[in-house]
C-alpha atoms as a PDB file:
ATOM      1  CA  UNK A   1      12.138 -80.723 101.074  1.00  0.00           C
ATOM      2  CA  UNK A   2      15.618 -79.522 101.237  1.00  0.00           C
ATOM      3  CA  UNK A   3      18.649 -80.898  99.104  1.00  0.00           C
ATOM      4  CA  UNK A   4      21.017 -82.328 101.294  1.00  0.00           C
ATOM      5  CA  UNK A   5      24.723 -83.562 100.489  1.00  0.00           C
ATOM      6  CA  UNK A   6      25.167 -87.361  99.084  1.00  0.00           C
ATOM      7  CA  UNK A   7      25.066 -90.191 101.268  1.00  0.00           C
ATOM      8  CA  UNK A   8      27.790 -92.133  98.844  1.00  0.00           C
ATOM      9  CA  UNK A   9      31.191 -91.320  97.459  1.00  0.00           C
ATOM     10  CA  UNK A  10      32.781 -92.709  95.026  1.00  0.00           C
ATOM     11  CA  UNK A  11      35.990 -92.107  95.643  1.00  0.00           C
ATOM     12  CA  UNK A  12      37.023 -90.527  92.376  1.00  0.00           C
ATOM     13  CA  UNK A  13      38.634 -87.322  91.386  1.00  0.00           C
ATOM     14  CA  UNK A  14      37.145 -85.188  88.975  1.00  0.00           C
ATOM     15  CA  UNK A  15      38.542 -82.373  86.621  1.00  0.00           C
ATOM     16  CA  UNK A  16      36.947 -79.641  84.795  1.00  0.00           C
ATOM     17  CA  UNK A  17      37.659 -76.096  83.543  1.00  0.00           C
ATOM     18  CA  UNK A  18      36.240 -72.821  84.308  1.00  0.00           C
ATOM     19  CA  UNK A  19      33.868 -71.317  81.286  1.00  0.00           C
ATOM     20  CA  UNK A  20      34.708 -67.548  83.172  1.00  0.00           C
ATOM     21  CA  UNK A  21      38.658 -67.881  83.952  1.00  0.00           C
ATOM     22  CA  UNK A  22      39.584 -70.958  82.063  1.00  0.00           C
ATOM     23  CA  UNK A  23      41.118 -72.447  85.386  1.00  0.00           C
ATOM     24  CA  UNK A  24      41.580 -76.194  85.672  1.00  0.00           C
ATOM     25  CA  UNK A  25      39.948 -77.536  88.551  1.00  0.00           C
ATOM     26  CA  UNK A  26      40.345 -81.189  90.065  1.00  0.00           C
ATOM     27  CA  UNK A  27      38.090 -82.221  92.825  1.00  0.00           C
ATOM     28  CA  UNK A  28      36.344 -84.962  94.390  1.00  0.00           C
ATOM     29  CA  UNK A  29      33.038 -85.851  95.422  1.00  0.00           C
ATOM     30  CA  UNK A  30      33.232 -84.679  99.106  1.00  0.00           C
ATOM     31  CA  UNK A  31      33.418 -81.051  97.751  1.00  0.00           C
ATOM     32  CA  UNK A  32      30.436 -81.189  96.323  1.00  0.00           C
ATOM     33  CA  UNK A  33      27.441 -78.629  96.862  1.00  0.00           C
ATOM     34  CA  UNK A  34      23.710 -79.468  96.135  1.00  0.00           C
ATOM     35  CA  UNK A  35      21.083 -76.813  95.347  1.00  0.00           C
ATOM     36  CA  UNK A  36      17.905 -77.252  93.801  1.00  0.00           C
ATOM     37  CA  UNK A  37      19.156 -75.789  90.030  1.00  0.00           C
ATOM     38  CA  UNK A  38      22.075 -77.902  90.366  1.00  0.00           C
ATOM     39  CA  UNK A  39      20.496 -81.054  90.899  1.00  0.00           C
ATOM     40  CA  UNK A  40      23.536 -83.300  90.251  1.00  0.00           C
ATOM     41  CA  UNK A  41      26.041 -81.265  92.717  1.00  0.00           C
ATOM     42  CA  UNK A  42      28.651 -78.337  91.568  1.00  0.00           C
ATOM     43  CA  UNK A  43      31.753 -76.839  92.907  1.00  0.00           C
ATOM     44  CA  UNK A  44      33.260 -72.854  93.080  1.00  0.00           C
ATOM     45  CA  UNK A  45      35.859 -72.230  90.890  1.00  0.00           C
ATOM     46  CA  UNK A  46      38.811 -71.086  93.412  1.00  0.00           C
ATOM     47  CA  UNK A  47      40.264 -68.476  91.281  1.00  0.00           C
ATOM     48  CA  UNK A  48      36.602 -66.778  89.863  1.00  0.00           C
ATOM     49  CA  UNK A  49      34.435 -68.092  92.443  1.00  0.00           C
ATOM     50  CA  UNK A  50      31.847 -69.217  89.779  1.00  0.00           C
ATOM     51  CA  UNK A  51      29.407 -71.705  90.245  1.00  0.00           C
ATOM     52  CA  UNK A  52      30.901 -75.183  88.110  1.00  0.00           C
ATOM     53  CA  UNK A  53      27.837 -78.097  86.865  1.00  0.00           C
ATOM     54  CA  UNK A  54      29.120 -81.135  88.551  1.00  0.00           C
ATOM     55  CA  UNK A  55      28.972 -84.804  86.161  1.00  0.00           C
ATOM     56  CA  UNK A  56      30.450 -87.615  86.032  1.00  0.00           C
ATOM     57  CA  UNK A  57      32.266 -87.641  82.624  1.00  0.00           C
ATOM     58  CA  UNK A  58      34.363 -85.426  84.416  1.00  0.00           C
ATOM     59  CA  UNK A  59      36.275 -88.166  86.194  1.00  0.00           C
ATOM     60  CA  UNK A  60      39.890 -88.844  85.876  1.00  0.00           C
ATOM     61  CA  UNK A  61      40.938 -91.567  87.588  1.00  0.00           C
ATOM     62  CA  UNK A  62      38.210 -94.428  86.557  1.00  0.00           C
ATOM     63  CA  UNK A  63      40.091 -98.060  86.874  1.00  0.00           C
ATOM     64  CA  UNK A  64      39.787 -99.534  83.892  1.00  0.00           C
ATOM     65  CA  UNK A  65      38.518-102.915  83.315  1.00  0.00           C
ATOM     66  CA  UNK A  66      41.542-105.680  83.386  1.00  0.00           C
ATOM     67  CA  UNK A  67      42.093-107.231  79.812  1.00  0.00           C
ATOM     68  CA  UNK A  68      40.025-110.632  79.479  1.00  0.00           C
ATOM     69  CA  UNK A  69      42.643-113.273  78.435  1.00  0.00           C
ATOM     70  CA  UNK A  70      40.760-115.974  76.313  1.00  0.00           C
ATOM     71  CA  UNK A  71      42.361-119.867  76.350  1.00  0.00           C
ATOM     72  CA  UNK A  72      43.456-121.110  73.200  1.00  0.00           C
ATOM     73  CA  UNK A  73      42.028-123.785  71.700  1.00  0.00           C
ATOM     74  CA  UNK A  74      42.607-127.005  72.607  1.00  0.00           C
ATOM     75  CA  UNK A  75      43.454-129.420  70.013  1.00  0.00           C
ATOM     76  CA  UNK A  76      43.193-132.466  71.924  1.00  0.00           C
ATOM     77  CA  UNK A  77      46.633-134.615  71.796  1.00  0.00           C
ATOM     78  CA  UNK A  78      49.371-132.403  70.886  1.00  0.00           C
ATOM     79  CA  UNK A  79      51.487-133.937  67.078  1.00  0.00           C
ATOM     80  CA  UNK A  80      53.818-136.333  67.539  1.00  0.00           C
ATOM     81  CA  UNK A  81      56.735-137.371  65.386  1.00  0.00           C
ATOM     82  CA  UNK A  82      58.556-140.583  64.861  1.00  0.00           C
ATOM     83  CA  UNK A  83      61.553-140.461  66.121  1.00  0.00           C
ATOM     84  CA  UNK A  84      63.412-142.306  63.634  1.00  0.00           C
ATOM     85  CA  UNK A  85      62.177-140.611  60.477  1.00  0.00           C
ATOM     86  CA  UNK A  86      60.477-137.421  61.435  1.00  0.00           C
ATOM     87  CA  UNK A  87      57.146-137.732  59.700  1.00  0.00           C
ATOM     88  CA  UNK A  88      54.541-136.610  61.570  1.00  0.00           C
ATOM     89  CA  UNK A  89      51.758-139.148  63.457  1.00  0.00           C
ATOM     90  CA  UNK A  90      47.910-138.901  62.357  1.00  0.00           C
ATOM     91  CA  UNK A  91      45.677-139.050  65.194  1.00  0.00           C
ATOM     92  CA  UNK A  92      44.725-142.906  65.238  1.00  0.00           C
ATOM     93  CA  UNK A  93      48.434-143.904  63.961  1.00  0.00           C
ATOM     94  CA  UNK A  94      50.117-146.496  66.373  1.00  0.00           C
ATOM     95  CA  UNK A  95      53.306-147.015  63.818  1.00  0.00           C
ATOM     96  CA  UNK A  96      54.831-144.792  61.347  1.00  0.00           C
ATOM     97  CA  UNK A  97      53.254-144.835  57.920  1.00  0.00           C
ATOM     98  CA  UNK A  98      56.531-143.890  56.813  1.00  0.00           C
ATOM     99  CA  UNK A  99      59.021-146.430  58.462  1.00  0.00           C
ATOM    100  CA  UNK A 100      56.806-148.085  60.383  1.00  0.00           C
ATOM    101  CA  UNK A 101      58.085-147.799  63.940  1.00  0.00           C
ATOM    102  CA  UNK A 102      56.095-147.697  66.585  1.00  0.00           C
ATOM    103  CA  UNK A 103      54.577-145.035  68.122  1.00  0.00           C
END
């Protein structure tokens, strides 16, 4: 049985540096070799031509997840004021306790 390229791509670009030359290398998954003591895939450096262990911490470009934005809680009826004194209405009030208008 014979190790064969990926059937999948991801899509994302990877970046490493060269333990030999100290080269920065970015890459994707379409450059990719496979051989049997590289299990998980590897790439030549260009400058050094060493062999580079392929994995995916390596990637750069990952999207990031979206930030969840959480609803406040709702109180139910929003306060309410009277409108000729100011003082705020309880939640069963239907006249001021303070002046006693209606709400």
């Amino acid at each position: 049985m014979g190790y064969t390229r990926a059937n999948w791509h991801s899509g994302l670009t990877y970046q490493q540096t060269c333990h030999e030359c100290k080269q920065i290398i970015q890459y994707t998954d379409y450059n990719l070799d496979f051989r049997p003591w590289f299990p998980d895939g590897f790439v030549y450096c260009p400058r050094c031509k060493s062999p580079l262990r392929h994995n995916e911490m390596y990637a750069i470009n990952i999207p990031q997840p979206s930030p969840v934005v959480t609803a406040s809680p709702n109180n139910g009826t929003p306060a309410a004021f009277c409108s000729m004194c100011g003082k705020k209405f309880s939640d069963n009030d239907r006249f001021c306790s303070g002046c006693g208008a209606k709400r």
